[in-house]
N, C-alpha and C. Protein backbone atom coordinates (compact mmCIF):
# COMPACT_ATOMS: atom_id res chain seq x y z
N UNK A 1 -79.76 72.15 12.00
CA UNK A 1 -80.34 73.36 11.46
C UNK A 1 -80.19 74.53 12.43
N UNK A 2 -80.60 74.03 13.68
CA UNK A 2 -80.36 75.43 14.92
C UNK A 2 -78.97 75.83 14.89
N UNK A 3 -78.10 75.17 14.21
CA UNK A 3 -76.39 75.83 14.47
C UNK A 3 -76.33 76.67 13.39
N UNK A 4 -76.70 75.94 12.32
CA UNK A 4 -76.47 76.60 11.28
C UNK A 4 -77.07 77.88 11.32
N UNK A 5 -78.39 78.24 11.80
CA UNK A 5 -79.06 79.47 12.08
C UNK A 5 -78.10 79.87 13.23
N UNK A 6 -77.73 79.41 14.31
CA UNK A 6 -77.15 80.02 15.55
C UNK A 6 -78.28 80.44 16.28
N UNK A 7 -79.64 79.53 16.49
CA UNK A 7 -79.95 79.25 17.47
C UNK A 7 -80.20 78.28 18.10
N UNK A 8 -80.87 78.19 19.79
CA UNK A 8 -81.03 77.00 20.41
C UNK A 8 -82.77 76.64 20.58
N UNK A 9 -82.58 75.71 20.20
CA UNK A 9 -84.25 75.77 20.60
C UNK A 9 -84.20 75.16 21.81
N UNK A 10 -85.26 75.08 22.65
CA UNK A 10 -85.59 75.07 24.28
C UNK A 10 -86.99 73.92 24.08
N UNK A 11 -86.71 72.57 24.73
CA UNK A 11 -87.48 71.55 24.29
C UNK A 11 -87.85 71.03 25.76
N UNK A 12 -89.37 70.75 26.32
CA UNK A 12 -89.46 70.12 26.99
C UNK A 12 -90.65 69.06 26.85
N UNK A 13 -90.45 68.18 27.86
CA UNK A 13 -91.83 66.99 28.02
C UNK A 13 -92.91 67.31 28.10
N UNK A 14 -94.11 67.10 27.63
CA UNK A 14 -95.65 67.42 28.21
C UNK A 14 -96.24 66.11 27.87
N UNK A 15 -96.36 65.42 28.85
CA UNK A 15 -97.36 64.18 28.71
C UNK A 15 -96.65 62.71 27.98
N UNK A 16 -95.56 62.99 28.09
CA UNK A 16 -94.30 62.13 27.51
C UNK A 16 -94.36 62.68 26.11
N UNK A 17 -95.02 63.25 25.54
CA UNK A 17 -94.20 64.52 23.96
C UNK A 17 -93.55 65.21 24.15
N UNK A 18 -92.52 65.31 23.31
CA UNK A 18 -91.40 66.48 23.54
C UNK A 18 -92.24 67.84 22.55
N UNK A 19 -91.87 69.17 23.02
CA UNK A 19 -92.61 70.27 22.63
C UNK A 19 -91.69 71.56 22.36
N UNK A 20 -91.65 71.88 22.12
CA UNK A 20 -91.10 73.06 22.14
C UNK A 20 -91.70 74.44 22.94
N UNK A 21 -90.35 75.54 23.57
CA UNK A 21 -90.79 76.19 24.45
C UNK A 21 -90.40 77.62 23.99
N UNK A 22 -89.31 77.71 23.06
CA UNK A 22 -88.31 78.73 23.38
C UNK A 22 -87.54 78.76 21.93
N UNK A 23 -87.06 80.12 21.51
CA UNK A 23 -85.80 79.82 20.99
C UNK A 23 -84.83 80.68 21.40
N UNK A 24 -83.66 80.18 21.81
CA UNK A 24 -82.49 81.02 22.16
C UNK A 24 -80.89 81.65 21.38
N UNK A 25 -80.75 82.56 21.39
CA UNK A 25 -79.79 82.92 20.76
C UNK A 25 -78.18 82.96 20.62
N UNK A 26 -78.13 82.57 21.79
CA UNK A 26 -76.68 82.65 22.50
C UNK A 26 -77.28 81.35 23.20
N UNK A 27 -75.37 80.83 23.55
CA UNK A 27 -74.89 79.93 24.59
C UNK A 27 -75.38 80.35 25.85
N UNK A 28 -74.63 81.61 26.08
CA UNK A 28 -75.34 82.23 27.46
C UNK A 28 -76.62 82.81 27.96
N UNK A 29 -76.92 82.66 26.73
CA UNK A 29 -78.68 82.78 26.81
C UNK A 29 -79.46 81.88 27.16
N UNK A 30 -78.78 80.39 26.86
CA UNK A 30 -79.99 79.03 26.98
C UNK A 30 -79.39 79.17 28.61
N UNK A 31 -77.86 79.58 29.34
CA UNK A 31 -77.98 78.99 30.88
C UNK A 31 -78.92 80.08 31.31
N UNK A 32 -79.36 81.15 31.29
CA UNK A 32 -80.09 81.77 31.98
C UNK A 32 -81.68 81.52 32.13
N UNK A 33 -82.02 81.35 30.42
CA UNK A 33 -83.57 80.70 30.27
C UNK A 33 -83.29 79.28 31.27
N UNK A 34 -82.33 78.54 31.34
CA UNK A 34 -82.44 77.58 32.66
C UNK A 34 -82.34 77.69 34.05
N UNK A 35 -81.64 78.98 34.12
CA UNK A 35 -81.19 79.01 35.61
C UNK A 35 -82.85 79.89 35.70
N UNK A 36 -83.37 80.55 35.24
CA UNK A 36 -84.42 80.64 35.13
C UNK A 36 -85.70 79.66 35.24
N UNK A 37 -85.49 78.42 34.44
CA UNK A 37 -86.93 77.86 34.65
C UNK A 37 -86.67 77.15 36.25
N UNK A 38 -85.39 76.88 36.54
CA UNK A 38 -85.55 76.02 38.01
C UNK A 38 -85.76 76.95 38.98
N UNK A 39 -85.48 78.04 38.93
CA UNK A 39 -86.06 79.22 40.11
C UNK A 39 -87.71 79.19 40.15
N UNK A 40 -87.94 79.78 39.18
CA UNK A 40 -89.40 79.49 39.17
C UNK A 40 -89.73 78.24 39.38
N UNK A 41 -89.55 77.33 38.85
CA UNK A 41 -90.48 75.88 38.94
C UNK A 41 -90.27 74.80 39.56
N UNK A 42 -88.74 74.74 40.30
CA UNK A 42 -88.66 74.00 40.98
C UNK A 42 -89.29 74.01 42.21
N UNK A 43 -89.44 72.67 43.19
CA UNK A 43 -90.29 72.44 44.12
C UNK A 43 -89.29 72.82 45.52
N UNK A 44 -88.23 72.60 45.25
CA UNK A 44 -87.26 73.14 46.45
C UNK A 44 -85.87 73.59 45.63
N UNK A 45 -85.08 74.52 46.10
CA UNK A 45 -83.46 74.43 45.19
C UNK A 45 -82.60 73.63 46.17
N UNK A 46 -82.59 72.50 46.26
CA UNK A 46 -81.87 71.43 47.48
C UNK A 46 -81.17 70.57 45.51
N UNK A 47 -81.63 70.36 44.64
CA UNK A 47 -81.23 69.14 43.60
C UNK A 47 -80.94 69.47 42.49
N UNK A 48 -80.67 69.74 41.77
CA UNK A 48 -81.14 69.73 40.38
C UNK A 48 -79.66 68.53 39.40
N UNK A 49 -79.96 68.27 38.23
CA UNK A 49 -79.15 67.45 37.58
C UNK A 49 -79.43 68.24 36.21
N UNK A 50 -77.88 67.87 35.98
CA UNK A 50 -77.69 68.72 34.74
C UNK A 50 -76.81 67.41 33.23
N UNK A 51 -77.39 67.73 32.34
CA UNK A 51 -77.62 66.78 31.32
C UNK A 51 -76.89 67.31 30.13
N UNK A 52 -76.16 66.78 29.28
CA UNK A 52 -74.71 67.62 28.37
C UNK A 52 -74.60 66.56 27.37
N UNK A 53 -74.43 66.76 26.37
CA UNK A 53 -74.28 65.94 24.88
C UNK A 53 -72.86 66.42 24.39
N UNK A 54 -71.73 65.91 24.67
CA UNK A 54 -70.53 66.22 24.80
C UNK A 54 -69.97 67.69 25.01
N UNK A 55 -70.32 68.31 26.12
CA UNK A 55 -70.19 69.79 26.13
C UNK A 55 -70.25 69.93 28.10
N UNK A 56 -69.21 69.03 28.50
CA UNK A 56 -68.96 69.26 29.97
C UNK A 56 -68.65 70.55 30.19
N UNK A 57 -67.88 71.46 29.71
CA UNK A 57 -67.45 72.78 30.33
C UNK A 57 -69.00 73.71 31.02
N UNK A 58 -69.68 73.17 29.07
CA UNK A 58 -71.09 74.01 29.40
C UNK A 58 -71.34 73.65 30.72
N UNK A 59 -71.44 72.57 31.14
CA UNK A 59 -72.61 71.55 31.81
C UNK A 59 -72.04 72.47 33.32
N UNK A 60 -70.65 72.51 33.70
CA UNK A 60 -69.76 72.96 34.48
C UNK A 60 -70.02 74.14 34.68
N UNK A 61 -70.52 74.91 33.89
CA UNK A 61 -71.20 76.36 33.83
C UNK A 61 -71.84 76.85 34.71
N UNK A 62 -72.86 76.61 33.80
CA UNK A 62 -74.05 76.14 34.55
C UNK A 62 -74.16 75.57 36.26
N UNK A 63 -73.57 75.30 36.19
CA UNK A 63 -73.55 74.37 37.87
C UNK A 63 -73.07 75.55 38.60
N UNK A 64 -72.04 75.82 37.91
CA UNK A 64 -71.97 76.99 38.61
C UNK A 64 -72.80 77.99 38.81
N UNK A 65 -73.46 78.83 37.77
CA UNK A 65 -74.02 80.04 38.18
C UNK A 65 -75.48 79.01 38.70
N UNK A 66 -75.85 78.38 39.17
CA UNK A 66 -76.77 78.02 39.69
C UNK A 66 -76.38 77.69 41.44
N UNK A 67 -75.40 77.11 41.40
CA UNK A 67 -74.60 76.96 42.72
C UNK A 67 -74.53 78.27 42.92
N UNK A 68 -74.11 78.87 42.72
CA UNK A 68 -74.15 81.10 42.47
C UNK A 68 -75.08 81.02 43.84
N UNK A 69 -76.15 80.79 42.94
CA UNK A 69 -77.74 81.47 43.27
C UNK A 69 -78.06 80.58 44.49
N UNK A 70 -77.71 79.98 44.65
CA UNK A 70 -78.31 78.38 46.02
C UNK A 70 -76.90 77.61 46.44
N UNK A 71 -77.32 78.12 47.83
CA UNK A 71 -76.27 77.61 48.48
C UNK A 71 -76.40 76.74 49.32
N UNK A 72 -75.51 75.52 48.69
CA UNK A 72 -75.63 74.00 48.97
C UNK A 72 -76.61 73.20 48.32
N UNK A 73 -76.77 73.60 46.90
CA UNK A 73 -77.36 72.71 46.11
C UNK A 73 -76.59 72.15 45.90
N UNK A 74 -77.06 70.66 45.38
CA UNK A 74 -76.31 69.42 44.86
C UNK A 74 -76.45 69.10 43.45
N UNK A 75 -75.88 69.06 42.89
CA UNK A 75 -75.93 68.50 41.48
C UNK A 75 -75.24 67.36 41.02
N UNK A 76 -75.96 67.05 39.74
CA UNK A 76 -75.58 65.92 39.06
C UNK A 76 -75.21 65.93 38.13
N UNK A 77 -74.22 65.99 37.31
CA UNK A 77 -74.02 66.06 35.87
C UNK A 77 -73.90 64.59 34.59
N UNK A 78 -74.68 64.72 34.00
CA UNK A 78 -74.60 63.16 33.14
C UNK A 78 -74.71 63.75 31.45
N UNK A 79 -73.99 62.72 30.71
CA UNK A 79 -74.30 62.84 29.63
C UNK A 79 -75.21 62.34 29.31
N UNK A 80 -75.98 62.95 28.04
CA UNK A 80 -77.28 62.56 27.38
C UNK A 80 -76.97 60.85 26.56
N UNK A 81 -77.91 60.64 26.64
CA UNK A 81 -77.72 58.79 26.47
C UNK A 81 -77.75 59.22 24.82
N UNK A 82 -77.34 57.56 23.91
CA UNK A 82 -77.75 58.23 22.48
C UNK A 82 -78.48 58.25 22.00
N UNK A 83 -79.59 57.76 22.65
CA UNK A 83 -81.03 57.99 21.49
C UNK A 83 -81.32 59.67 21.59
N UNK A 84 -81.24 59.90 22.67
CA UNK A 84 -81.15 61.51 22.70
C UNK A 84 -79.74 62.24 22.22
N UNK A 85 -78.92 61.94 22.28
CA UNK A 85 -77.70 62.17 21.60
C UNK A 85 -77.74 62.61 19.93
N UNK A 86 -78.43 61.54 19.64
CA UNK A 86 -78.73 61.26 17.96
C UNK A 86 -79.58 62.33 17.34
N UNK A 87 -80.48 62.63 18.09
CA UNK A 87 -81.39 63.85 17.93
C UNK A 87 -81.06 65.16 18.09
N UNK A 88 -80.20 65.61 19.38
CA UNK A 88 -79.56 67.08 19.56
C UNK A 88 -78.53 67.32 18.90
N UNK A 89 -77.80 66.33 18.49
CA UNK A 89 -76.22 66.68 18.40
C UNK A 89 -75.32 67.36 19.35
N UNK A 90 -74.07 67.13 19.14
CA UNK A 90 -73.15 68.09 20.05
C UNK A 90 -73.54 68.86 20.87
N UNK A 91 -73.12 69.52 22.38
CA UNK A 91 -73.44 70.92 22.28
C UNK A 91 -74.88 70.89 23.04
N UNK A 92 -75.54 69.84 23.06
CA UNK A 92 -77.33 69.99 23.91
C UNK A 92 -76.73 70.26 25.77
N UNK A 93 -77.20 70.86 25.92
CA UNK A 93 -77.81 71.39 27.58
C UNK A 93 -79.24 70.92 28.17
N UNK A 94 -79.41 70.56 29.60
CA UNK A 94 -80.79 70.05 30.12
C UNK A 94 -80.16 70.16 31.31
N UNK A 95 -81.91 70.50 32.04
CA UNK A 95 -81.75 69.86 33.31
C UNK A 95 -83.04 69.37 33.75
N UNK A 96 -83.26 68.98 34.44
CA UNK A 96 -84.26 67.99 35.51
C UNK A 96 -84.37 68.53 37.14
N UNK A 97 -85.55 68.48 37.34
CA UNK A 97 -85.72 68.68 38.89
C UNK A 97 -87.22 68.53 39.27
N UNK A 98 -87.10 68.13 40.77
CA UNK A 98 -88.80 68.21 40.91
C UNK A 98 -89.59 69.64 40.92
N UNK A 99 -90.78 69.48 40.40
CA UNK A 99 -91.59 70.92 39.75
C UNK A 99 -92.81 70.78 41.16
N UNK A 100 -92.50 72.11 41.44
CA UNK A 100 -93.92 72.36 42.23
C UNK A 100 -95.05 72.37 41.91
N UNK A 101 -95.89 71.55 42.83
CA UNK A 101 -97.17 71.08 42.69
C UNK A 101 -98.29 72.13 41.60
N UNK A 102 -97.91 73.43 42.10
CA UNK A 102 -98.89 74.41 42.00
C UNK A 102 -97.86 75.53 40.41
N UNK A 103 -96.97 74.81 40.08
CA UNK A 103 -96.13 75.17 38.53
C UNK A 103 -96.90 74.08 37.79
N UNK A 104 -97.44 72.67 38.18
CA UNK A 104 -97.54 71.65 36.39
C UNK A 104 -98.68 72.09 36.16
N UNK A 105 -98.68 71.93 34.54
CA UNK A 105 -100.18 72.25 34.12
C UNK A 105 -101.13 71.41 33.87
């Protein structure tokens, strides 16, 4: 349904529920709402891992303009397994990192 509209919705964990956060309009809109939430919320920029549902270039992106911003971060890139696969379709973006103490709610 989000393609067909041409947008992204922005989904994260709270308490092991997935929730919704966001909706985005552009491709290049969801890397910034990300390169965005790990500035703010990450606990150090030393890690982050980046998560792709057949859409490596994206994933490659991304790494980049985040590598941009932090120099000598490390990353990880993996595809989304399929139970999550099955649910986003094509085309999903994520990432993961540890959240500072004084960011969880």
């Amino acid at each position: 349904m989000g393609e067909l509209l041409g947008i992204k919705p922005v989904l994260t964990f709270k308490s092991g529920v997935v929730c919704d956060v966001d909706i985005i309009r552009s491709a290049r809109g969801v890397n910034r709402w990300l390169t965005d939430a790990f500035s703010r919320l990450a606990s150090d920029h030393t890690f982050v891992v980046i998560y792709h549902s057949m859409a490596p270039e994206r994933a490659k992106s991304l790494e980049g303009e985040l590598k941009a911003l932090y120099t000598g971060l490390e990353t990880l890139i993996l595809s989304v397994g399929a139970v999550i696969g099955v649910y986003t379709g094509p085309g999903c973006l994520g990432i993961s990192f540890l959240m500072d103490e004084k960011n969880k709610p």
